[in-house]
N, C-alpha and C. Protein backbone atom coordinates (compact mmCIF):
# COMPACT_ATOMS: atom_id res chain seq x y z
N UNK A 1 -22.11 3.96 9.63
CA UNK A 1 -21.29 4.94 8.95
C UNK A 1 -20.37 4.24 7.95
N UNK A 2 -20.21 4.53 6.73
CA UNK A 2 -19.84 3.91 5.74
C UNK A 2 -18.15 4.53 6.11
N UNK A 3 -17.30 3.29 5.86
CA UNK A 3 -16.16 3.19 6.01
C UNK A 3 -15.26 2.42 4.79
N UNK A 4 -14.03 3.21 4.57
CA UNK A 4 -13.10 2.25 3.63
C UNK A 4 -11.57 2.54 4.01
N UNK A 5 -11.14 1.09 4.12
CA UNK A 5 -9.78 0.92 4.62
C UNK A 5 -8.93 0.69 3.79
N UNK A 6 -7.96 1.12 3.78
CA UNK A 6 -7.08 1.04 2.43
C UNK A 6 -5.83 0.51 2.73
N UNK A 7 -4.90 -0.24 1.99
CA UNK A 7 -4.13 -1.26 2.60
C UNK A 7 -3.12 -1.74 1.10
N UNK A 8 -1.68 -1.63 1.22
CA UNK A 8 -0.91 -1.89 0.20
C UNK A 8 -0.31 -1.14 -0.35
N UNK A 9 -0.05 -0.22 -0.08
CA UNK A 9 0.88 0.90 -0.50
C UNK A 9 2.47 0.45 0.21
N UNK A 10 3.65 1.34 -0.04
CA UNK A 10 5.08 1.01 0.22
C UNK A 10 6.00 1.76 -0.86
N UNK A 11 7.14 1.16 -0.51
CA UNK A 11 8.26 1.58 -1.02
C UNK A 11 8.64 0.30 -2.27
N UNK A 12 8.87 1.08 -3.39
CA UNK A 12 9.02 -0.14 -4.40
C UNK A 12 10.23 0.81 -5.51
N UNK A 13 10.96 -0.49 -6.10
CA UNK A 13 12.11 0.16 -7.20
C UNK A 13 11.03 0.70 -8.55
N UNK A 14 11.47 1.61 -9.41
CA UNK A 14 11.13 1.70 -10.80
C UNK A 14 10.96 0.15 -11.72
N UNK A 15 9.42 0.54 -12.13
CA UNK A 15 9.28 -1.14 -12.57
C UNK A 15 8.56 -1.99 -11.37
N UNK A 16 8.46 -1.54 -10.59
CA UNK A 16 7.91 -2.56 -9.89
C UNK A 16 6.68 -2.73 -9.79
N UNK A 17 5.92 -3.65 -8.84
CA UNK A 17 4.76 -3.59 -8.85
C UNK A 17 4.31 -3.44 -7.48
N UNK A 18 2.87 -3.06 -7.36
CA UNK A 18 2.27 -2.92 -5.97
C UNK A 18 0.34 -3.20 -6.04
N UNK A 19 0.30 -3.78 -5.53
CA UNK A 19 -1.21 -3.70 -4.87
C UNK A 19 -2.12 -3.60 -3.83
N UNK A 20 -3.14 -2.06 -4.64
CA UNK A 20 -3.80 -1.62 -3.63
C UNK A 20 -5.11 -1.82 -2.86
N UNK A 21 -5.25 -2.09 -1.89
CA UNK A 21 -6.95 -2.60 -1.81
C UNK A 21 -7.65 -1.56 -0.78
N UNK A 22 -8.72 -1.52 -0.86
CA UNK A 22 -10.27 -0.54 -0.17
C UNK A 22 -10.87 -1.73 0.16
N UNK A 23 -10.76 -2.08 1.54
CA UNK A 23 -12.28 -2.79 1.88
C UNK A 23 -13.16 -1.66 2.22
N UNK A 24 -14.28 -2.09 2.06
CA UNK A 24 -15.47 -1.08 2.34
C UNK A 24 -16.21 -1.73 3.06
N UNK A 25 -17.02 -0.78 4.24
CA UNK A 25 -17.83 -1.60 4.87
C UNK A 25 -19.37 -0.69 4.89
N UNK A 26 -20.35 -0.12 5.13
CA UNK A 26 -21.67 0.35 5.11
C UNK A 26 -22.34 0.26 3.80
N UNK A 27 -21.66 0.42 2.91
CA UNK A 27 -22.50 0.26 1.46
C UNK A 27 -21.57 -0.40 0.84
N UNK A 28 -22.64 -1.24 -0.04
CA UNK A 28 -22.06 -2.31 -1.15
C UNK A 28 -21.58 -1.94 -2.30
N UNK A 29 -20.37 -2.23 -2.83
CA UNK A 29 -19.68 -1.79 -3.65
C UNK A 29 -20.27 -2.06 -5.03
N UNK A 30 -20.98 -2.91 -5.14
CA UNK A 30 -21.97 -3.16 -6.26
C UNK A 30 -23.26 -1.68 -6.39
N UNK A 31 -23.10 -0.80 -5.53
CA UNK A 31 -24.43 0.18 -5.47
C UNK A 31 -23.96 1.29 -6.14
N UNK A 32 -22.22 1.33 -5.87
CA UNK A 32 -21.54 2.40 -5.57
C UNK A 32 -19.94 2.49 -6.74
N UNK A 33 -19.84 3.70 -6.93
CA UNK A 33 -18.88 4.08 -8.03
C UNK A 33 -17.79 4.02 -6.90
N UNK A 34 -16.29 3.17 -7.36
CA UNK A 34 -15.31 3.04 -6.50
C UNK A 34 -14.03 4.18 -7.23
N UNK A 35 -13.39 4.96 -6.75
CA UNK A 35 -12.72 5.51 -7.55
C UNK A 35 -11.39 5.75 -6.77
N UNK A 36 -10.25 5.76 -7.40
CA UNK A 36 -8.97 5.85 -6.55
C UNK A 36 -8.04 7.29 -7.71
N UNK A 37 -8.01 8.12 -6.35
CA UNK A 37 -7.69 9.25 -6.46
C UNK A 37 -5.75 8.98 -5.86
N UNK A 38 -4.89 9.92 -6.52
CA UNK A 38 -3.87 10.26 -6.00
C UNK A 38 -3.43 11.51 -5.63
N UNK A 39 -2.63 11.91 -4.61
CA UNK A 39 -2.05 13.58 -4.65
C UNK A 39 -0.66 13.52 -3.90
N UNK A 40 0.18 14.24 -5.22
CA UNK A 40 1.47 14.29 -5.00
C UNK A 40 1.54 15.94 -4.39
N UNK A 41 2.99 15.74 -3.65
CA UNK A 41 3.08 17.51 -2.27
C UNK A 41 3.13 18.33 -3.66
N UNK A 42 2.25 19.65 -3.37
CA UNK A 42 2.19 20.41 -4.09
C UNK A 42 1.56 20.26 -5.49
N UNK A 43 0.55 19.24 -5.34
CA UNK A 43 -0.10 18.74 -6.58
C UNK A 43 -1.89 19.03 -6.32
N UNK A 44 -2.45 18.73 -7.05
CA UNK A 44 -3.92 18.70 -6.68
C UNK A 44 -4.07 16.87 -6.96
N UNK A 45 -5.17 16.89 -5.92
CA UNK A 45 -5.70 15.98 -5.90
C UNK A 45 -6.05 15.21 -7.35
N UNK A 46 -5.71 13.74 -8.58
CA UNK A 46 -6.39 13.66 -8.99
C UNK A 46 -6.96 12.45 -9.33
N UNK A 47 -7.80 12.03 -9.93
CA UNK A 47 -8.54 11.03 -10.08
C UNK A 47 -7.79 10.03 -11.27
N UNK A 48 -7.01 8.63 -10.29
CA UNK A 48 -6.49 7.98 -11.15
C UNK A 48 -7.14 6.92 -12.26
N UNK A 49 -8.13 6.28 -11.66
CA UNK A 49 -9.21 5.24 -12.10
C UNK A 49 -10.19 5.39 -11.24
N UNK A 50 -11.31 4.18 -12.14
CA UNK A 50 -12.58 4.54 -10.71
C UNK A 50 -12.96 3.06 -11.54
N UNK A 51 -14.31 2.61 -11.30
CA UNK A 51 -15.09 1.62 -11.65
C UNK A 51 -16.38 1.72 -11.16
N UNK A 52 -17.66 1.50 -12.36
CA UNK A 52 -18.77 2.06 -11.91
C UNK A 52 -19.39 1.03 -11.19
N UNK A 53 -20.82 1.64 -10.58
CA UNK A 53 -21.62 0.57 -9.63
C UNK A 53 -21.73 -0.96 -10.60
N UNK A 54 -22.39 -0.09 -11.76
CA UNK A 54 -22.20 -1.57 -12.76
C UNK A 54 -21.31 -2.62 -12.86
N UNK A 55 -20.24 -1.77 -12.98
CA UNK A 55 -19.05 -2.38 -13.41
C UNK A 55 -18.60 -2.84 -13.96
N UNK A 56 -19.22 -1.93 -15.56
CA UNK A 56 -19.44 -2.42 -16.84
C UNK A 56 -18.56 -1.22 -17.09
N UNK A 57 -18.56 -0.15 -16.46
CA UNK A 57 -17.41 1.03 -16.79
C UNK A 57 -16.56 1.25 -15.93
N UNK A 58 -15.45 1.38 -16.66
CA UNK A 58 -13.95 1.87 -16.02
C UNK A 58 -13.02 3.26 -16.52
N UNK A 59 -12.49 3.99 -15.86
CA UNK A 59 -11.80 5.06 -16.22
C UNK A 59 -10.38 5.05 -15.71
N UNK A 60 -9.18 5.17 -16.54
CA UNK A 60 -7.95 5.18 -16.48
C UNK A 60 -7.82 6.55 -17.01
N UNK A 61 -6.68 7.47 -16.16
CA UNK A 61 -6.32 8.83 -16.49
C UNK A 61 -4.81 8.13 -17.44
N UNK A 62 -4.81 9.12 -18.23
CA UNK A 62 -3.97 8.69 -19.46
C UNK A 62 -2.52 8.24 -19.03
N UNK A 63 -1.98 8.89 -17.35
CA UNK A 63 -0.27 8.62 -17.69
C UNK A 63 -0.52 7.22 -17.16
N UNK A 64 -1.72 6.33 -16.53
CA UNK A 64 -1.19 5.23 -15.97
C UNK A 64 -2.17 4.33 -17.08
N UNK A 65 -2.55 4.51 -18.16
CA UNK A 65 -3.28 3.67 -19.29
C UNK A 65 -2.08 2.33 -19.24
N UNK A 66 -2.59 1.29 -19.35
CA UNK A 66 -1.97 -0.10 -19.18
C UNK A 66 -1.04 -0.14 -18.52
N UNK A 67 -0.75 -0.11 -17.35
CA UNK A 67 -0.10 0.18 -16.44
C UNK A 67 -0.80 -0.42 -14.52
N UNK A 68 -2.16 0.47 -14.57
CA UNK A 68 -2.83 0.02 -13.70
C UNK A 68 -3.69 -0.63 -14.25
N UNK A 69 -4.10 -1.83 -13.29
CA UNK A 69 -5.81 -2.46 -13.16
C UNK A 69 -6.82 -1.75 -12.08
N UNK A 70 -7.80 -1.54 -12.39
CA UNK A 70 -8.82 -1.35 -11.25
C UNK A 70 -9.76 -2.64 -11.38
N UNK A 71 -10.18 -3.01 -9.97
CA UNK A 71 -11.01 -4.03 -10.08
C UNK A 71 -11.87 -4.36 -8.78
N UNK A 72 -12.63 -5.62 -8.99
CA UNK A 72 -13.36 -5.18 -7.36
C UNK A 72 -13.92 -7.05 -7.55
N UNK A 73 -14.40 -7.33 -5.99
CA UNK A 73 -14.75 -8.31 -5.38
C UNK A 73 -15.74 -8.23 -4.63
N UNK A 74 -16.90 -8.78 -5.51
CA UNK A 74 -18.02 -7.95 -4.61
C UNK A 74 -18.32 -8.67 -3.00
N UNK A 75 -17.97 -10.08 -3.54
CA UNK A 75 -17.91 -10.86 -2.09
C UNK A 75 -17.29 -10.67 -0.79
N UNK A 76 -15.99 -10.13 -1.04
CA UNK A 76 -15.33 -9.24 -0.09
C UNK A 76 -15.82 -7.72 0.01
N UNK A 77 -16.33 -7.17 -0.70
CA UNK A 77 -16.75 -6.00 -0.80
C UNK A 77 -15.61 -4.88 -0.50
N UNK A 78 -14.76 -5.32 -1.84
CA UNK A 78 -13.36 -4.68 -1.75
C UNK A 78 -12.92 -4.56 -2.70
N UNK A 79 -12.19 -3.09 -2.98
CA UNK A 79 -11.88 -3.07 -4.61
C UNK A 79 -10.20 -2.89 -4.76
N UNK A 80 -9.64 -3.12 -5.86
CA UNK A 80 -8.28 -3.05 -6.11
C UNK A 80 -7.60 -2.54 -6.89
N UNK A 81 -6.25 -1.78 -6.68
CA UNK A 81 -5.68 -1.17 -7.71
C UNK A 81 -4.38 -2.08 -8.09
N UNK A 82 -4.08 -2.71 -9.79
CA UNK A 82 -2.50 -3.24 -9.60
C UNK A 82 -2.06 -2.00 -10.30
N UNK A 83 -0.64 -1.71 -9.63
CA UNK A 83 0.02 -1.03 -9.85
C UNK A 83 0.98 -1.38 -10.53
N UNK A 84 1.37 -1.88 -11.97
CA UNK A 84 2.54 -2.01 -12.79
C UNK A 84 3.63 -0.93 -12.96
N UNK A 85 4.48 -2.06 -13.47
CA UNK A 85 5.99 -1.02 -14.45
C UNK A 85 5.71 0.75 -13.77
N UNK A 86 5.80 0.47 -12.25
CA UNK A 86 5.76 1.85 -11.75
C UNK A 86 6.53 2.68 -11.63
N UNK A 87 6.77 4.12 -11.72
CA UNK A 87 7.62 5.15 -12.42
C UNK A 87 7.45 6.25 -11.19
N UNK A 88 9.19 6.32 -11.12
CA UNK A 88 8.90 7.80 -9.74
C UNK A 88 7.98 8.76 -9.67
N UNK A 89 7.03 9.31 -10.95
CA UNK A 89 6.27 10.11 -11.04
C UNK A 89 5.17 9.75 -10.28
N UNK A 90 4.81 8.12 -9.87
CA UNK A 90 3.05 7.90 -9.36
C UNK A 90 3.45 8.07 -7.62
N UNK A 91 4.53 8.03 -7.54
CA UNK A 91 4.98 8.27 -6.23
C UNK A 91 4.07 9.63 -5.50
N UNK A 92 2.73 9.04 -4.82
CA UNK A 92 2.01 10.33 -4.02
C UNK A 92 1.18 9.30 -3.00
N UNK A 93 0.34 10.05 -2.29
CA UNK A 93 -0.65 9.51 -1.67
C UNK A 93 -1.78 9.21 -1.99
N UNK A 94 -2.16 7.96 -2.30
CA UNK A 94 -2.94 6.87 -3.05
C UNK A 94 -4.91 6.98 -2.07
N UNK A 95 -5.91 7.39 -2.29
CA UNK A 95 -6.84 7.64 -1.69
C UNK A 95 -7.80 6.74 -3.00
N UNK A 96 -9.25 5.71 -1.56
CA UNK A 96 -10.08 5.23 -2.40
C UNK A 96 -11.48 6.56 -1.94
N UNK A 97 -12.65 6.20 -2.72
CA UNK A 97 -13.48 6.75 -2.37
C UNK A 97 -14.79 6.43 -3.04
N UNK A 98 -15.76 6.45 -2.14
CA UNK A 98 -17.30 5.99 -2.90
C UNK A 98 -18.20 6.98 -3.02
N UNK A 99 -19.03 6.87 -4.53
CA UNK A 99 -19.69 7.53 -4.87
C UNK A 99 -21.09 6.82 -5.37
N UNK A 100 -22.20 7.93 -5.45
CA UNK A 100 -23.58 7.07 -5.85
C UNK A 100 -23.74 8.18 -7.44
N UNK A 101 -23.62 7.61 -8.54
CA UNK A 101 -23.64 8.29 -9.99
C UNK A 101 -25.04 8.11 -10.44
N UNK A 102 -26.13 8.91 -10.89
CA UNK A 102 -27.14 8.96 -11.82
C UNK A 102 -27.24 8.08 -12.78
N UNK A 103 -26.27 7.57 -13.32
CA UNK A 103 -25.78 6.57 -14.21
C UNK A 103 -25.32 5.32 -13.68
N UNK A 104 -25.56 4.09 -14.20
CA UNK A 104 -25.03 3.20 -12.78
C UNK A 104 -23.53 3.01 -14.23
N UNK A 105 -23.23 3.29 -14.76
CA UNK A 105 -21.89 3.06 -15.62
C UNK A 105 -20.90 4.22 -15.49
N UNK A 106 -21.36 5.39 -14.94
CA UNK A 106 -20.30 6.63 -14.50
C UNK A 106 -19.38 6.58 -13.65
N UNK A 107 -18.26 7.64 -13.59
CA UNK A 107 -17.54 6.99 -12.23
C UNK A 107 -16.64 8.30 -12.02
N UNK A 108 -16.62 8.94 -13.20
CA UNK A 108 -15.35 10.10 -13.41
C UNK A 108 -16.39 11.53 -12.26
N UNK A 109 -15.23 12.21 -11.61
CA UNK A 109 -15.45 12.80 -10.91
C UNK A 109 -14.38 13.10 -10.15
N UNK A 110 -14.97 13.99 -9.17
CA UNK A 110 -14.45 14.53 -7.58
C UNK A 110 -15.44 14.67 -6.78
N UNK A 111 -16.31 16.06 -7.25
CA UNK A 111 -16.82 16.69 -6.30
C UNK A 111 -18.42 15.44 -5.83
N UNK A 112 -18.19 14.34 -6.94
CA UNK A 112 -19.50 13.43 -6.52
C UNK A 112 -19.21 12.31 -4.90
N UNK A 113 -17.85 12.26 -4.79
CA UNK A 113 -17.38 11.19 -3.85
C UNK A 113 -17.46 11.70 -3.15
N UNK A 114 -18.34 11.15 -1.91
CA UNK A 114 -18.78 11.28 -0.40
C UNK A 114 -18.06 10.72 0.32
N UNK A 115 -17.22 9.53 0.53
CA UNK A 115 -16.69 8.35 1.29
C UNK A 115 -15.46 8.50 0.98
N UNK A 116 -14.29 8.61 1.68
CA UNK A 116 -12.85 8.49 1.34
C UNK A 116 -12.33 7.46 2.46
N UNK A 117 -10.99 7.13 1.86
CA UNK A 117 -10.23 6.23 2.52
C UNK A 117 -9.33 7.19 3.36
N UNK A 118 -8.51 6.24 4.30
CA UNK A 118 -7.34 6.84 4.82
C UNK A 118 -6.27 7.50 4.36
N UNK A 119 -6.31 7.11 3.07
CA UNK A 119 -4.81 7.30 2.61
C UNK A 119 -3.83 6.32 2.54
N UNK A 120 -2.86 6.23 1.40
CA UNK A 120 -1.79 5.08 1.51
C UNK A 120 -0.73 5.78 0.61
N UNK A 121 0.71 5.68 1.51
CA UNK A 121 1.62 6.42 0.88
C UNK A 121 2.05 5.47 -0.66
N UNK A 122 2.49 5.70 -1.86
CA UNK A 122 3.15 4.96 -2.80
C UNK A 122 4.24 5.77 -2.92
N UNK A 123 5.68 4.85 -2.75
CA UNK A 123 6.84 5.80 -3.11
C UNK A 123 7.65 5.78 -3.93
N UNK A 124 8.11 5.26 -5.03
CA UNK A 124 8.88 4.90 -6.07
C UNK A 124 10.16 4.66 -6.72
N UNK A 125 10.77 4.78 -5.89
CA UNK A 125 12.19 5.32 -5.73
C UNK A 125 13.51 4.27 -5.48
N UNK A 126 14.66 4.29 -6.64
CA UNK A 126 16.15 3.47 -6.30
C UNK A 126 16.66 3.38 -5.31
């Protein structure tokens, strides 16, 4: 049963930084579109970055454009979010999740991700 653990979330000042990681374990992250979703209370779920099986494509949602990295290790078979110059607004619950895309360079989605993480709180705050 394909599993991903998610690990690095916390409490951090404005400006700060944080990093997030998904180990994955049943399928190889090289097969599979990695994508890290957030949802703030009273928000919808949405899709912050992802990175395709390739991993020749990447997707950043516009408020965190140079700000976050997405990235991955296929040897660990674990992917990562850095979280820069972070702003009370990203303050939600941080979710990874795997997907298999028609495209091995796609990644943008929801309703394609089968595999989710636990969850990891990010909080942002003076």
């Amino acid at each position: 049963q394909p599993q991903l653990v998610q690990s690095g979330g916390g409490l951090v000042q404005p400006g700060g930084s944080l990093r997030l990681s998904c180990v994955v374990s049943g399928f190889r992250v090289d097969y599979y579109a990695i994508g890290w979703f957030r949802q703030a209370p009273g928000k919808e779920r949405e899709q912050v970055s992802c990175i395709s099986s390739s991993g020749t494509g990447t997707y950043y949602t516009d408020s965190v454009k140079g700000r976050f990295t997405i990235s991955r290790d296929s040897a660990k078979n674990t992917v990562y979010l850095q979280l820069n110059s972070l702003k009370p607004e990203d303050t939600a619950t941080y979710y990874c999740a795997g997907a298999v895309f028609y495209y091995g360079d796609a990644c943008r989605g929801r309703d394609e991700y089968d595999y989710w993480g636990q969850g990891t709180q990010v909080t942002v705050s003076s």
